[in-house]
N, C-alpha and C. Protein backbone atom coordinates (compact mmCIF):
# COMPACT_ATOMS: atom_id res chain seq x y z
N UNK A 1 18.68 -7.23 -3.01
CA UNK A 1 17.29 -7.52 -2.71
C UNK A 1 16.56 -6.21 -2.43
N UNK A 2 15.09 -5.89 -2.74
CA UNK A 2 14.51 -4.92 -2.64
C UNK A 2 14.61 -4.73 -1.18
N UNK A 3 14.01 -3.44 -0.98
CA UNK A 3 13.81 -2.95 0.49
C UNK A 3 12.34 -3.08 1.13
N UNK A 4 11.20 -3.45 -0.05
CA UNK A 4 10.15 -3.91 0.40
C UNK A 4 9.71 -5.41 0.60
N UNK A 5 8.78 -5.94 1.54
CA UNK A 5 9.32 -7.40 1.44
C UNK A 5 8.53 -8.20 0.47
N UNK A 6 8.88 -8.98 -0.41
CA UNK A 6 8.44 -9.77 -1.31
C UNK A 6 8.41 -11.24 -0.89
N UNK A 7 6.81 -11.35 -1.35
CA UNK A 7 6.19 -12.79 -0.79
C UNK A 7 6.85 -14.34 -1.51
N UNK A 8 7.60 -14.13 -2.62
CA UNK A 8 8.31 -14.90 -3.32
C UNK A 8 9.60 -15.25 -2.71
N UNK A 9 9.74 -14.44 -2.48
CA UNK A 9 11.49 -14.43 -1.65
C UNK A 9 11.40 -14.77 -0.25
N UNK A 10 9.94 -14.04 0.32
CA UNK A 10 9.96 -14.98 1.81
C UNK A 10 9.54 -17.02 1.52
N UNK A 11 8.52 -17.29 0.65
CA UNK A 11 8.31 -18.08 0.19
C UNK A 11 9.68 -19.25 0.03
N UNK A 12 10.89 -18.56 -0.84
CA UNK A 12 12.12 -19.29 -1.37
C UNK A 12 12.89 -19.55 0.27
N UNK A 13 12.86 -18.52 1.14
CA UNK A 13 13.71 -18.67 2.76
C UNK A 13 13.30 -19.65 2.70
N UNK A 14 11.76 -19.78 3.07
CA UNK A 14 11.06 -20.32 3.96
C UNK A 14 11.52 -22.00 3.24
N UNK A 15 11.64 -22.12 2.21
CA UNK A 15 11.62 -23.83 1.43
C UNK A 15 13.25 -23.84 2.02
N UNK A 16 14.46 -23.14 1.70
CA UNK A 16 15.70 -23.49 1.97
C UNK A 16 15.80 -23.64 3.16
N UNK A 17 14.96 -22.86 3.84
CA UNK A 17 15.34 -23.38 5.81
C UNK A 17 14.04 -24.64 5.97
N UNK A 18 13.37 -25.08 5.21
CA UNK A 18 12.83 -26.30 5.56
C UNK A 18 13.52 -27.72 4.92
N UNK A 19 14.52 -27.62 3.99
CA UNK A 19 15.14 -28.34 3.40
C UNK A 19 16.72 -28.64 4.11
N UNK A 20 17.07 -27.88 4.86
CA UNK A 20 18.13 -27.74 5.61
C UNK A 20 17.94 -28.51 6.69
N UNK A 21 16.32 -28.07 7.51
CA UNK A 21 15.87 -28.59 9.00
C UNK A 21 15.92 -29.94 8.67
N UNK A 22 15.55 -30.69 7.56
CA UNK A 22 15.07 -31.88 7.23
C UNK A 22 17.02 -32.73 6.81
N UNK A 23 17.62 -32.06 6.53
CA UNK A 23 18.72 -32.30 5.99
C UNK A 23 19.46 -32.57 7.43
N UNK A 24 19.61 -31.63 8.16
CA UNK A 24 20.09 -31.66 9.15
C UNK A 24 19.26 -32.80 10.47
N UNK A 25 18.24 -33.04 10.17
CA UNK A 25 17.52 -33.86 11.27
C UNK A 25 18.02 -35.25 10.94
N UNK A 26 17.97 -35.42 9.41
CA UNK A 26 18.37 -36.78 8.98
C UNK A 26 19.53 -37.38 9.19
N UNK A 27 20.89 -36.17 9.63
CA UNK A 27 22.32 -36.46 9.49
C UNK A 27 22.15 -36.56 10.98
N UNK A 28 21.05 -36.07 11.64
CA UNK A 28 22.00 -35.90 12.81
C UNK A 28 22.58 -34.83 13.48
N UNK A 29 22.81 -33.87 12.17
CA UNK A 29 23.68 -32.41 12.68
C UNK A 29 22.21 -31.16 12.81
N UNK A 30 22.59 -31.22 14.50
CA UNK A 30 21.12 -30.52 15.53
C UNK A 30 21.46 -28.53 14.74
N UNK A 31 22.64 -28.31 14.76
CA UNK A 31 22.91 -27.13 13.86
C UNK A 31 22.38 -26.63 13.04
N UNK A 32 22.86 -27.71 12.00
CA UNK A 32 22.05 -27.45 10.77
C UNK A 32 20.36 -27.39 10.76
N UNK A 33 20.14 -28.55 11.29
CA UNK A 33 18.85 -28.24 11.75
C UNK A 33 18.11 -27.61 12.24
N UNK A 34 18.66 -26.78 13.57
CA UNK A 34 18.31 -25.35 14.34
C UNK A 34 18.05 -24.40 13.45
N UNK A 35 19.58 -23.69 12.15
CA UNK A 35 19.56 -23.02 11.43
C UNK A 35 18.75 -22.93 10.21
N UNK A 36 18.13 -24.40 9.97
CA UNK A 36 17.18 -24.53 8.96
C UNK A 36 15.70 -23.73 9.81
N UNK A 37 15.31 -24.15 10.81
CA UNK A 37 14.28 -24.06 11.75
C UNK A 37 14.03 -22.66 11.90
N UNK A 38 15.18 -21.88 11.78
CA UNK A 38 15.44 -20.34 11.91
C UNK A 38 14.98 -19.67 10.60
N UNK A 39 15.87 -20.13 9.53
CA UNK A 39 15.63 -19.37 8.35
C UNK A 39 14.14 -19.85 7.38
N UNK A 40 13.37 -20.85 7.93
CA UNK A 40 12.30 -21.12 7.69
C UNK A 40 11.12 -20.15 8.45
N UNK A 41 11.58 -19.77 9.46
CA UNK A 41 10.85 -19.19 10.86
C UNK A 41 11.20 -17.65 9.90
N UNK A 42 11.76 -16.95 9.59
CA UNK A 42 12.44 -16.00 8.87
C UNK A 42 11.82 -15.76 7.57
N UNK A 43 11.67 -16.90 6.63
CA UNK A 43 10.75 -16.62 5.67
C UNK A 43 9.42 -16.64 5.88
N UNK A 44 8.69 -17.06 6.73
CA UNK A 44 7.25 -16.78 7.17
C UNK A 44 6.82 -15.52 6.99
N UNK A 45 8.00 -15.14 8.64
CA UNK A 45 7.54 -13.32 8.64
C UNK A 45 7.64 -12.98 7.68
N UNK A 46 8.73 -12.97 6.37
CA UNK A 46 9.09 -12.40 5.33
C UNK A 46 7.52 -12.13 4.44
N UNK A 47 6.81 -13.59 4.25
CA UNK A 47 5.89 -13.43 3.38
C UNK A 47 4.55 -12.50 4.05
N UNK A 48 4.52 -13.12 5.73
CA UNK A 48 3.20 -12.88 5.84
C UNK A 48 3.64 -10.84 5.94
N UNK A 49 4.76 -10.08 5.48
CA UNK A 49 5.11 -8.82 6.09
C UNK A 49 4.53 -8.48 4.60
N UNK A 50 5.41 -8.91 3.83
CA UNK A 50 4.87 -8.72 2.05
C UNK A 50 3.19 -8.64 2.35
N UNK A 51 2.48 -9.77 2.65
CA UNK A 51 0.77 -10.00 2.50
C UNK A 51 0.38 -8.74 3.05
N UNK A 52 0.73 -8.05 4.67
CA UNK A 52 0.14 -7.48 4.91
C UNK A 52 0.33 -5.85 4.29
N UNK A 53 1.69 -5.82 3.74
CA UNK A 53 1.71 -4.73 3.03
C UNK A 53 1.02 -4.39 1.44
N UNK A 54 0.61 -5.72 0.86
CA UNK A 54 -0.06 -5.75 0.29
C UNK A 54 -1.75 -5.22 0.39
N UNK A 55 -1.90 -5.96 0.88
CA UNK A 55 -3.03 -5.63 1.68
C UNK A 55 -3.56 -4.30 2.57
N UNK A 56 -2.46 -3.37 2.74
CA UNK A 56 -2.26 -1.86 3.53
C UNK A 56 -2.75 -1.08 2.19
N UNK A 57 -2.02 -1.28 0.61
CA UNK A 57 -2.03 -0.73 -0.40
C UNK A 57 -3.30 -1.29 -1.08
N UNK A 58 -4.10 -2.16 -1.09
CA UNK A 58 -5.49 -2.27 -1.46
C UNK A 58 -6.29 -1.69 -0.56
N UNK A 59 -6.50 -1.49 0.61
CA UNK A 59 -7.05 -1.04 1.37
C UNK A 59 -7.09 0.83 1.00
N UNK A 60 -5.90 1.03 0.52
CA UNK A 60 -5.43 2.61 0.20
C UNK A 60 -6.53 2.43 -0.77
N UNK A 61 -6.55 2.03 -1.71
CA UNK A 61 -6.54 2.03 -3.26
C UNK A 61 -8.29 1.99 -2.90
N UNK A 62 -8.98 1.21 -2.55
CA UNK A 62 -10.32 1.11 -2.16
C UNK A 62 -11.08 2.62 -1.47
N UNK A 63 -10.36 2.95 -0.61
CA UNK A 63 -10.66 4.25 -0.19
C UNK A 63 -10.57 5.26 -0.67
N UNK A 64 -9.53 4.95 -1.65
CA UNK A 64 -9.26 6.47 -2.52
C UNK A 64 -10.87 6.30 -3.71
N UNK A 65 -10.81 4.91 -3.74
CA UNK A 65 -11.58 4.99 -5.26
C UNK A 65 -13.00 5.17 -4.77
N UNK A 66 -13.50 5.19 -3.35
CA UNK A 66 -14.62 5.00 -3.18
C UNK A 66 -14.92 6.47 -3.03
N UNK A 67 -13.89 7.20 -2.25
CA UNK A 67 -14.20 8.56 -1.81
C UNK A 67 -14.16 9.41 -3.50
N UNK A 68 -13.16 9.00 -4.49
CA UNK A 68 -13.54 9.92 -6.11
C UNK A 68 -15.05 9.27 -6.29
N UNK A 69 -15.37 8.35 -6.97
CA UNK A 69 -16.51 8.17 -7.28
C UNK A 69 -17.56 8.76 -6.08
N UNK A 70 -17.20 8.73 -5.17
CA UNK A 70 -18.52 9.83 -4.17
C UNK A 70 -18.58 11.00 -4.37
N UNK A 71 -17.24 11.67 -4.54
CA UNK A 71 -17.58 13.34 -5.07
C UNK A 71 -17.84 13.47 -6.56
N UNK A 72 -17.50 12.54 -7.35
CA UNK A 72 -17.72 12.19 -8.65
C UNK A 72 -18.95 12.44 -8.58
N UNK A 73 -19.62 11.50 -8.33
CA UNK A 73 -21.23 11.43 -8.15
C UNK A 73 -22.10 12.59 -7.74
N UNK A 74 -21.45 13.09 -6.81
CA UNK A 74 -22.17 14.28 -6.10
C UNK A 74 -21.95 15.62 -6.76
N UNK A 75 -20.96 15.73 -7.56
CA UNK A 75 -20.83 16.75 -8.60
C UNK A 75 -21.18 16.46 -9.89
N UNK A 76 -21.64 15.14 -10.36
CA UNK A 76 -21.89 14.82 -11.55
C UNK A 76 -20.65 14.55 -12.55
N UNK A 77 -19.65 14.28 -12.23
CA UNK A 77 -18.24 14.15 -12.69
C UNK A 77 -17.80 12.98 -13.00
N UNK A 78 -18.66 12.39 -14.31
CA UNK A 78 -18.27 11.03 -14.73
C UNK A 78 -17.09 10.50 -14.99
N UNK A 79 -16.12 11.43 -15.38
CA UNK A 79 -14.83 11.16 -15.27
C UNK A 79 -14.09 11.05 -14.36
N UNK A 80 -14.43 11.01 -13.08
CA UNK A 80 -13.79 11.11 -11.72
C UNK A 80 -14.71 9.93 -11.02
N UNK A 81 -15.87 9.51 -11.34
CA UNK A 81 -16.56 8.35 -10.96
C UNK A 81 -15.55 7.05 -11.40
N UNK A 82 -15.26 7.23 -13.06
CA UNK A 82 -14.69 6.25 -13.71
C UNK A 82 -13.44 6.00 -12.58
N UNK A 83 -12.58 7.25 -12.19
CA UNK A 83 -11.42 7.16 -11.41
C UNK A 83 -11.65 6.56 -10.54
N UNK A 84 -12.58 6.50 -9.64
CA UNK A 84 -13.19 6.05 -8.68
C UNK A 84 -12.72 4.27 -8.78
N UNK A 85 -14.11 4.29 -9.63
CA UNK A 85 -14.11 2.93 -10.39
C UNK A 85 -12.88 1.90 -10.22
N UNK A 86 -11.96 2.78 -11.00
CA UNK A 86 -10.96 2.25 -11.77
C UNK A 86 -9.92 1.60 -9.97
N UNK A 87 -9.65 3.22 -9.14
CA UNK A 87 -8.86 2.46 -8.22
C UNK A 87 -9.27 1.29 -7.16
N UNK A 88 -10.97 1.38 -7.22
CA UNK A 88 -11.64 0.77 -6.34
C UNK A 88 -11.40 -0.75 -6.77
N UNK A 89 -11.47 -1.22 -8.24
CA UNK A 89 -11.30 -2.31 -9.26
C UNK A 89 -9.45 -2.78 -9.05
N UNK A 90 -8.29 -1.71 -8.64
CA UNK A 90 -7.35 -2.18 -8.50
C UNK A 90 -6.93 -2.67 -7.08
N UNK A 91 -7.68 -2.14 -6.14
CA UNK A 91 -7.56 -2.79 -4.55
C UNK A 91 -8.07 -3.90 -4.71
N UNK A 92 -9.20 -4.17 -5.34
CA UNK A 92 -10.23 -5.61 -5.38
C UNK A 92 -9.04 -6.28 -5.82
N UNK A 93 -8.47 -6.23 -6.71
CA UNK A 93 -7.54 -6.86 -7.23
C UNK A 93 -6.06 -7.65 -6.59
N UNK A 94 -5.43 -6.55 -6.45
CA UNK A 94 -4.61 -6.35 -5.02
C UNK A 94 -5.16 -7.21 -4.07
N UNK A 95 -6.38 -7.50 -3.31
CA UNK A 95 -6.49 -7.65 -2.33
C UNK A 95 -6.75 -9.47 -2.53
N UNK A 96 -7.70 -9.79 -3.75
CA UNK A 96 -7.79 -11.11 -3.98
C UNK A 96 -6.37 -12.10 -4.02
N UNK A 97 -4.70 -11.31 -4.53
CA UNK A 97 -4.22 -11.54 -4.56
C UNK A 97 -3.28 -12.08 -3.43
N UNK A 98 -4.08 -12.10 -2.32
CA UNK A 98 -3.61 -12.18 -1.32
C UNK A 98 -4.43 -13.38 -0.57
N UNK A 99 -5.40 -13.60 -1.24
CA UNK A 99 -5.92 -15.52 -1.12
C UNK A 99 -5.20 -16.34 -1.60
């Protein structure tokens, strides 16, 4: 598994420890159920750690692109505006992805 956290994989915890809690509530076995309760509790953090690191790297990406297109601009450097542009357009991106 990667070393960064991925919202898919906290997502997948989070369904196997809710399928367990439910498995285990139905039998009876408080264990299983605890341990479902846990590894559901486990994929949460997992995703919401992914969202906010997501979200750290649009935030980058916005700042970088706003500050090129400002010296862009101020030097007349349409090609460094475009840069601008371009990273400011990939945080937007990045960041919607996180609705």
């Amino acid at each position: 598994m990667p070393s960064e956290p991925s919202k898919i994989a906290g997502e997948l915890t989070s369904a196997l420890g809710s399928v367990k809690e439910k498995i285990g509530n139905v039998t009876g076995n408080r264990v299983l159920e605890a341990k479902g309760a846990h590894q559901k509790a486990r994929g949460k953090v997992q995703t919401e750690t992914a969202k906010a690191s997501s979200r750290r790297e649009a935030a980058k990406h916005n700042a970088k692109g706003n500050i090129k297109y400002g010296i862009g601009k101020l030097f007349g450097n349409q090609a460094m505006q475009a840069e601008g542009k371009a990273d400011k357009a990939y945080g937007d991106a990045k960041k919607s992805m996180n609705n």
